[in-house]
N, C-alpha and C. Protein backbone atom coordinates (compact mmCIF):
# COMPACT_ATOMS: atom_id res chain seq x y z
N UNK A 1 -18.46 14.26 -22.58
CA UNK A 1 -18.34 14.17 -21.15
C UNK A 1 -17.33 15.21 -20.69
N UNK A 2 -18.01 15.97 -19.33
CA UNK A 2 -16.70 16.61 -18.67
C UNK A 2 -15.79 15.78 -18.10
N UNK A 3 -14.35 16.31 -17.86
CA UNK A 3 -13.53 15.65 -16.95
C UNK A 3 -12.60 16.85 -16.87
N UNK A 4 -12.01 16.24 -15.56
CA UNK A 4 -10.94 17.26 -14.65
C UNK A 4 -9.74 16.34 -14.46
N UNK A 5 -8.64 17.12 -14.44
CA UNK A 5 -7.14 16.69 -14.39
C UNK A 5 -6.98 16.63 -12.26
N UNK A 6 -6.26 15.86 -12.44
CA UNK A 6 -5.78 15.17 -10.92
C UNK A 6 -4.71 15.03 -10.68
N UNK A 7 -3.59 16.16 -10.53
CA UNK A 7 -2.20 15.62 -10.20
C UNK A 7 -2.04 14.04 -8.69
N UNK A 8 -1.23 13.22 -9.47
CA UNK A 8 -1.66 12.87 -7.79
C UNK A 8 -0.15 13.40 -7.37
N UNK A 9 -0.18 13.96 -5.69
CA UNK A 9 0.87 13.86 -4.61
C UNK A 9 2.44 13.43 -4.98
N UNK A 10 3.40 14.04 -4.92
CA UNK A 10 4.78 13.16 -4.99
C UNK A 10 4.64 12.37 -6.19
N UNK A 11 4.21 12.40 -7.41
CA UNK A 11 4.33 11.47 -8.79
C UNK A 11 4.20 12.25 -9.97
N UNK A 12 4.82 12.05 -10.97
CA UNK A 12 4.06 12.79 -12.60
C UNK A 12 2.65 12.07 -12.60
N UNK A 13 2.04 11.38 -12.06
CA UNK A 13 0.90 10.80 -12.47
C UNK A 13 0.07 11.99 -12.20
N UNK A 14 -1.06 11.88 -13.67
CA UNK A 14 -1.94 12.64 -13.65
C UNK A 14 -3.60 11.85 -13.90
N UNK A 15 -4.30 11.76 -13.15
CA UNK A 15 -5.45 11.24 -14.06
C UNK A 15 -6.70 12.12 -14.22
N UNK A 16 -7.81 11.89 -15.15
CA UNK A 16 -8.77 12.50 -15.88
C UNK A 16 -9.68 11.71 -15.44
N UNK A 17 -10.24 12.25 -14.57
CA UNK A 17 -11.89 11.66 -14.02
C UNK A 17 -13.08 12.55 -14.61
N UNK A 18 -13.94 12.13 -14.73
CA UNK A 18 -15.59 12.37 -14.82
C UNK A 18 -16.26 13.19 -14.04
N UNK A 19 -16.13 14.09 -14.36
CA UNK A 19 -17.02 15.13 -13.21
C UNK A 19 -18.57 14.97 -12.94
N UNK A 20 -18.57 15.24 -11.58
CA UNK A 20 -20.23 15.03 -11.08
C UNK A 20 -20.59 16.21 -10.69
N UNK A 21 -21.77 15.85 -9.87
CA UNK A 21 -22.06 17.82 -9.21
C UNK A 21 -21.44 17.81 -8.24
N UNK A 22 -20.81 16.96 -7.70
CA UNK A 22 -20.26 16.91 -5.97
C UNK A 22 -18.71 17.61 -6.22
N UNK A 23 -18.04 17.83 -7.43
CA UNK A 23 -16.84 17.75 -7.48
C UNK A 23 -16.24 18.85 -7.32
N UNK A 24 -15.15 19.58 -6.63
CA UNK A 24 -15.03 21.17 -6.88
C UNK A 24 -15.06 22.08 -8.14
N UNK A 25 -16.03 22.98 -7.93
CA UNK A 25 -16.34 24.01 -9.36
C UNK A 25 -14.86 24.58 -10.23
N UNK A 26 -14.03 24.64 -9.54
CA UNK A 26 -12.42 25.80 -9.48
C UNK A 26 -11.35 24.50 -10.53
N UNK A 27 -12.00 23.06 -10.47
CA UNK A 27 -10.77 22.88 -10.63
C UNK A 27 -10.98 22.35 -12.52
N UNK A 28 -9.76 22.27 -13.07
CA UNK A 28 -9.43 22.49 -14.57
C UNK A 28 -10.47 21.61 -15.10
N UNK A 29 -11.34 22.09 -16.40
CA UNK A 29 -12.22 20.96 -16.88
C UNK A 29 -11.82 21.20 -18.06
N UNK A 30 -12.33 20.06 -19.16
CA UNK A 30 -12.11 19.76 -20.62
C UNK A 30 -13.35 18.78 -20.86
N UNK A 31 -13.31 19.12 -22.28
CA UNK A 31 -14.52 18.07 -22.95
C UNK A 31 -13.96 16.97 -23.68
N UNK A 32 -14.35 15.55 -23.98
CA UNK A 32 -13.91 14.77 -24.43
C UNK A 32 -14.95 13.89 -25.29
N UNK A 33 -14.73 14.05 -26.53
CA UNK A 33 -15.76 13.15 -27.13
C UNK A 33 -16.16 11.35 -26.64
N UNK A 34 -16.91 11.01 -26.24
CA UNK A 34 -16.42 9.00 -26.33
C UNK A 34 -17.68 8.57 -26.90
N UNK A 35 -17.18 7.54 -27.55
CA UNK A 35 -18.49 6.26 -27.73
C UNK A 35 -18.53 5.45 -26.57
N UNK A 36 -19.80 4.63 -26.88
CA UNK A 36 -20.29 3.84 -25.81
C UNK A 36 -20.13 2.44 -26.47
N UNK A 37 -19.42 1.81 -25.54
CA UNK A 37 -19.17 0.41 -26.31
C UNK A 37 -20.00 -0.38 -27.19
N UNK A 38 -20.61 -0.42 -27.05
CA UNK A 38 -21.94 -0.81 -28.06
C UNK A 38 -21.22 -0.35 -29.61
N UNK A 39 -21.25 0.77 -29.47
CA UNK A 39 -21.09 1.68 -30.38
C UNK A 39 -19.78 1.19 -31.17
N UNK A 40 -18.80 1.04 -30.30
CA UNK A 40 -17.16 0.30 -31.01
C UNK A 40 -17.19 -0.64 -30.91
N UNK A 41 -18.75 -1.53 -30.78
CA UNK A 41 -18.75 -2.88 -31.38
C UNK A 41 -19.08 -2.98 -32.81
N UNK A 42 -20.07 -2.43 -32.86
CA UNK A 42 -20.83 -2.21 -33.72
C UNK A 42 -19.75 -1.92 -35.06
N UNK A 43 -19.03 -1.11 -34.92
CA UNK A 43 -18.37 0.06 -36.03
C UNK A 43 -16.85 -1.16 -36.10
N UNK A 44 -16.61 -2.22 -35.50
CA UNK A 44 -15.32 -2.92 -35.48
C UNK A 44 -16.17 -4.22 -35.86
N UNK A 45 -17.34 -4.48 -35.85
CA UNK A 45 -18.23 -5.66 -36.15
C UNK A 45 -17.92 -7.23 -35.11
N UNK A 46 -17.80 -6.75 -33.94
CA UNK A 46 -17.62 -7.35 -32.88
C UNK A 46 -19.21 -7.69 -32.16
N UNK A 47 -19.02 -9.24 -31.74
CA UNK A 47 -20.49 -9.53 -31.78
C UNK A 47 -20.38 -9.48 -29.96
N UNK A 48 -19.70 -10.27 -29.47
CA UNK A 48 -19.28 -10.28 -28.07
C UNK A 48 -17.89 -9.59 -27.24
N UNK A 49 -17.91 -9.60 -26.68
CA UNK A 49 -16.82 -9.32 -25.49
C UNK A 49 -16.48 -10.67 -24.53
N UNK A 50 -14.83 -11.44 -24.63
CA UNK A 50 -15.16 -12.13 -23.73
C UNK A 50 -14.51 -11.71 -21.90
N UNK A 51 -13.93 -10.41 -22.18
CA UNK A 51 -13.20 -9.96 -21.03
C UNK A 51 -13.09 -8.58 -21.20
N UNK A 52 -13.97 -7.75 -19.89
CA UNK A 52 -13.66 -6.44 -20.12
C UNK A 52 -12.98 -6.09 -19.18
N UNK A 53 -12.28 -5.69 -18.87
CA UNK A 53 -11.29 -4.88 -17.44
C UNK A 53 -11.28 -3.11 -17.54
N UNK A 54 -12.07 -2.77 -16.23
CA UNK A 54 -12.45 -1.44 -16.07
C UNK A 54 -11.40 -1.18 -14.93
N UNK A 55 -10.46 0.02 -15.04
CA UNK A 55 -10.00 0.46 -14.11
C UNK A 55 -10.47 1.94 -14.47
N UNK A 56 -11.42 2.55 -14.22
CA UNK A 56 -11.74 3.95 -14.93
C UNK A 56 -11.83 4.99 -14.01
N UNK A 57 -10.78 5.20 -12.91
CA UNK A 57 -11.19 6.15 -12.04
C UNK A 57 -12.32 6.92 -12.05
N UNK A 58 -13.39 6.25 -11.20
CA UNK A 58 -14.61 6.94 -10.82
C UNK A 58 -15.92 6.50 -12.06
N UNK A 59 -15.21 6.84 -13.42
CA UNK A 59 -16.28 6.50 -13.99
C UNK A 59 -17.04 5.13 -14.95
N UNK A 60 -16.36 4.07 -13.84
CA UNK A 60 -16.89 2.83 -14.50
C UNK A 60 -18.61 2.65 -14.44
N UNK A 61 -19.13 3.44 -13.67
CA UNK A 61 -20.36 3.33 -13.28
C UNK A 61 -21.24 3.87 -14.27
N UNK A 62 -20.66 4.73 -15.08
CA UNK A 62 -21.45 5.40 -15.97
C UNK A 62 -21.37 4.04 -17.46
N UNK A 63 -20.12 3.46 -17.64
CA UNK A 63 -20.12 2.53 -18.06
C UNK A 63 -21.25 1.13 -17.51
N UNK A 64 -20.96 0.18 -16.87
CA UNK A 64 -21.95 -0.51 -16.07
C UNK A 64 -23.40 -0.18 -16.17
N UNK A 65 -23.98 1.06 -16.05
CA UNK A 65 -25.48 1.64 -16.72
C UNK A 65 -25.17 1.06 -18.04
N UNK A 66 -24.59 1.62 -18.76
CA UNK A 66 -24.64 1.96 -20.63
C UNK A 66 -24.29 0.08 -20.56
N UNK A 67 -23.59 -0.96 -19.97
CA UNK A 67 -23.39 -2.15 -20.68
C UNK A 67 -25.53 -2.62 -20.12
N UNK A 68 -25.72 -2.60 -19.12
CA UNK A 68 -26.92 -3.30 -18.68
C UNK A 68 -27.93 -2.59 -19.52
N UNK A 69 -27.96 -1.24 -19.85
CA UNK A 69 -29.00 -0.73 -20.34
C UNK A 69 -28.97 -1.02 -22.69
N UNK A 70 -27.54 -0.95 -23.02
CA UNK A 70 -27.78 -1.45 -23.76
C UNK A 70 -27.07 -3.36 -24.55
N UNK A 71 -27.10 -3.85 -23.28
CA UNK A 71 -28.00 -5.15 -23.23
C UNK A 71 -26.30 -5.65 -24.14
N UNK A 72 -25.35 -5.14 -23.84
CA UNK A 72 -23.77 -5.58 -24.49
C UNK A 72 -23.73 -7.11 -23.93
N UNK A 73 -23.41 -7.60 -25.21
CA UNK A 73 -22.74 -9.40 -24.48
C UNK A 73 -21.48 -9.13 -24.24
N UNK A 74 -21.42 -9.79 -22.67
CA UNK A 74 -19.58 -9.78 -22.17
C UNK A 74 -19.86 -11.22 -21.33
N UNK A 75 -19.25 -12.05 -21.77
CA UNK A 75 -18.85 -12.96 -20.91
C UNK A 75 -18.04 -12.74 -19.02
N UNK A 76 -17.36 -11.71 -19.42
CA UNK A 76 -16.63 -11.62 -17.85
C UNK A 76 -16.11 -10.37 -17.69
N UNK A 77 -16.51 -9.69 -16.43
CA UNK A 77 -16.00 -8.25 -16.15
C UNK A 77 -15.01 -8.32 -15.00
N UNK A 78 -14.10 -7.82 -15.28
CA UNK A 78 -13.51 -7.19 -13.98
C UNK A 78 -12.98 -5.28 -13.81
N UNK A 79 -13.47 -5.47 -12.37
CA UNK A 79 -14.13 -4.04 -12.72
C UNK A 79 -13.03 -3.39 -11.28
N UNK A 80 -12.43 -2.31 -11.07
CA UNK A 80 -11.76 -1.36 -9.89
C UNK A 80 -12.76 -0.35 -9.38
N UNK A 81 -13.51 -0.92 -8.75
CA UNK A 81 -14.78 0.51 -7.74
C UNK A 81 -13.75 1.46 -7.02
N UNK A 82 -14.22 2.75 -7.91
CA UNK A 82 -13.92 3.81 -7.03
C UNK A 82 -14.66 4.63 -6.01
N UNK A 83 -14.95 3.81 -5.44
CA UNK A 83 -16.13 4.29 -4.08
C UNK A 83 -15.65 5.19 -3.22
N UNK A 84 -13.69 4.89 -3.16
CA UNK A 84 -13.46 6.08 -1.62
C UNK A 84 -13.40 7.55 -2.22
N UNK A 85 -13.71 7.60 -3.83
CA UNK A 85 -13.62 8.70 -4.54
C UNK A 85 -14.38 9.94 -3.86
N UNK A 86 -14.74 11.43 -3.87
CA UNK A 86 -15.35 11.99 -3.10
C UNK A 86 -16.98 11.92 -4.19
N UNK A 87 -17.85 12.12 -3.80
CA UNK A 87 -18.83 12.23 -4.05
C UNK A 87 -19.44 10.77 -4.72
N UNK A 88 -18.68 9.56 -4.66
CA UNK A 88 -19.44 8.22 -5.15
C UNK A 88 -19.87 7.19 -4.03
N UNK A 89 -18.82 7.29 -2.90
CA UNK A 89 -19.24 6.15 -1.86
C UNK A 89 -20.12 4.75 -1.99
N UNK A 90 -19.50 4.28 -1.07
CA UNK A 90 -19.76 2.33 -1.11
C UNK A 90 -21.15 2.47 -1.67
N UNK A 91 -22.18 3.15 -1.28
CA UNK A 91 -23.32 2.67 -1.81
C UNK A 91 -23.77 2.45 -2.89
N UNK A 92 -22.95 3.31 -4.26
CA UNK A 92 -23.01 3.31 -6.03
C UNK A 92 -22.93 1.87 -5.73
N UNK A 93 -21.55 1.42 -5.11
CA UNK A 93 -20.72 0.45 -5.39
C UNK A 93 -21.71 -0.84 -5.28
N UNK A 94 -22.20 -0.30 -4.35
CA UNK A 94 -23.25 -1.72 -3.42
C UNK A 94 -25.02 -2.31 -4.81
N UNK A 95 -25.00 -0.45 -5.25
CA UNK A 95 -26.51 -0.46 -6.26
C UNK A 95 -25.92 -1.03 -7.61
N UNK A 96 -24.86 -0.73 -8.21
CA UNK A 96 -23.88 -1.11 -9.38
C UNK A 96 -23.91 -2.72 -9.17
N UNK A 97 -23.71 -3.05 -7.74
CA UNK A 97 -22.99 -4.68 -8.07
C UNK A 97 -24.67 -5.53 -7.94
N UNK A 98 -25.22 -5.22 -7.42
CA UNK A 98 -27.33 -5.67 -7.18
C UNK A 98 -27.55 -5.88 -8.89
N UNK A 99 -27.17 -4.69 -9.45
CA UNK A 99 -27.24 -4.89 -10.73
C UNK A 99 -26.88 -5.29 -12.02
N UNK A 100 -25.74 -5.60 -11.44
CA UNK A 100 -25.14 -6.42 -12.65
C UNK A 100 -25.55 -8.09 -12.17
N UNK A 101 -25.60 -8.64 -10.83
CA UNK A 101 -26.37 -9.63 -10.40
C UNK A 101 -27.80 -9.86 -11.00
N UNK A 102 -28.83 -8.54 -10.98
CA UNK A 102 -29.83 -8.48 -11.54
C UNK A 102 -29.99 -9.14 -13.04
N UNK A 103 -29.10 -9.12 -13.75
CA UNK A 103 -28.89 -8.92 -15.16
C UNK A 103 -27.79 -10.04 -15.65
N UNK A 104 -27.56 -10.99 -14.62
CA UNK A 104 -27.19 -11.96 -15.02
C UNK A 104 -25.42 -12.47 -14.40
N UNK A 105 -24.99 -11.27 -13.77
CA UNK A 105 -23.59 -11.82 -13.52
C UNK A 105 -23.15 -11.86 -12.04
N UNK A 106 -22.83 -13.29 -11.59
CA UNK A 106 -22.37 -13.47 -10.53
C UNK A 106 -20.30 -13.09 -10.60
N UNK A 107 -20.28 -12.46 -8.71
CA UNK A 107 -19.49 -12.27 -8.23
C UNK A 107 -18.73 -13.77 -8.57
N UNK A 108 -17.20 -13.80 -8.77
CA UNK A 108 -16.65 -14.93 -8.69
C UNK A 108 -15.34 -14.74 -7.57
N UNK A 109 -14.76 -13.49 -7.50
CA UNK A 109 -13.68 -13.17 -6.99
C UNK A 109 -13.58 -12.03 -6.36
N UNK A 110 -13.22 -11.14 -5.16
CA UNK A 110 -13.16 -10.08 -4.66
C UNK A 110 -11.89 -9.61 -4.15
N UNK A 111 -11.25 -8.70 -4.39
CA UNK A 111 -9.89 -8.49 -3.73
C UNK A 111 -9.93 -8.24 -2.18
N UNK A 112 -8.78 -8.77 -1.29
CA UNK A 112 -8.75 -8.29 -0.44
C UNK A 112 -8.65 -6.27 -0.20
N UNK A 113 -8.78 -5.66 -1.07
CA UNK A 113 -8.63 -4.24 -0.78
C UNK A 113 -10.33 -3.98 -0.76
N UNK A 114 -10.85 -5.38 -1.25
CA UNK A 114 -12.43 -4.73 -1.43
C UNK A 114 -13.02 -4.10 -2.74
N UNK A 115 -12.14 -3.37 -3.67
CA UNK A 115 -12.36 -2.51 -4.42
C UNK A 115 -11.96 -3.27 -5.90
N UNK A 116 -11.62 -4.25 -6.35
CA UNK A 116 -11.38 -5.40 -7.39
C UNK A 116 -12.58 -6.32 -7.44
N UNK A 117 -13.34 -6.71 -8.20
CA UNK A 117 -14.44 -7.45 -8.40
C UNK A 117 -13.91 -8.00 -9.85
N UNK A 118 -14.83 -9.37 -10.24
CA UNK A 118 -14.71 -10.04 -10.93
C UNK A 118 -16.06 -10.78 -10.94
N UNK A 119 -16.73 -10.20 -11.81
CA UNK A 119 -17.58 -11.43 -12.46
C UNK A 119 -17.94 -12.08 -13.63
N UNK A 120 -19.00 -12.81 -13.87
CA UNK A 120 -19.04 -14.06 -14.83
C UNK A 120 -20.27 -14.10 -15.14
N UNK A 121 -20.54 -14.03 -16.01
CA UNK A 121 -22.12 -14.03 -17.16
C UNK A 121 -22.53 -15.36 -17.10
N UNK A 122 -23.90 -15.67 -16.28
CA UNK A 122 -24.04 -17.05 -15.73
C UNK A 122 -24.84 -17.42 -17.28
C-alpha cells in the first residue's frame, strides 16, 4: 500500500494515511508492506476476534471490505470514520455502515461527534 506523511499543525504529531486518487500528487509517499487480518489470524492460529478497535486515519474502509469480504469472525467492532478526510466523505461512511448491517452487525452506540461507531455481531 501507498501512504503519505501528515504533519498535523502546531504538534510533533505525524500521521501515515492511505493514498487515493483524490489525494495531492506533490506530497511525500512510501510503500508499506501489510497483511490482511485474516492473514495474522491465520499465521498466530487465532480462530476469532472478540474486539477490534479501528482508529486508522482514512483507511479503515479498506479494512471493513477485506473483514466482510473475507468472511473474519469478530464479535464487536469499534470503528473512528474518517469521512471529513478529503476525498472520502459521509457517503463511504453511510455505504461502509449498510454493510456491515448487511453482513450481520448492528449499530449499538454512536458518539456524539458522529464519527465513533460501535457494533455487535448479532
Amino acid at each position: 500500500m501507498t501512504f503519505i506523511s501528515l504533519k498535523m499543525m502546531n504538534t510533533s504529531v505525524v500521521l501515515h494515511v492511505i493514498i487515493g486518487n483524490t489525494m495531492n500528487k506533490s506530497e511525500d509517499r512510501f510503500q508499506v508492506s501489510v497483511n490482511k487480518l485474516s492473514t495474522l489470524m491465520a499465521k498466530n492460529h487465532h480462530k476469532q476476534i472478540d474486539l477490534l478497535k479501528m482508529d486508522k486515519e482514512g483507511s479503515e474502509y479498506v479494512v471493513i471490505n477485506d473483514l466482510i469480504e473475507e468472511n473474519v469472525p469478530v464479535t464487536q467492532i469499534c470503528i473512528e470514520f474518517h469521512h471529513c478526510f478529503k476525498g472520502i466523505g459521509l457517503q463511504k461512511t453511510m455505504v461502509d455502515i449498510e454493510s456491515l448491517n448487511k453482513n450481520g452487525f448492528d449499530i449499538v452506540a454512536i458518539s456524539d461527534s458522529k464519527e465513533e461507531y460501535t457494533f455487535v455481531y448479532r
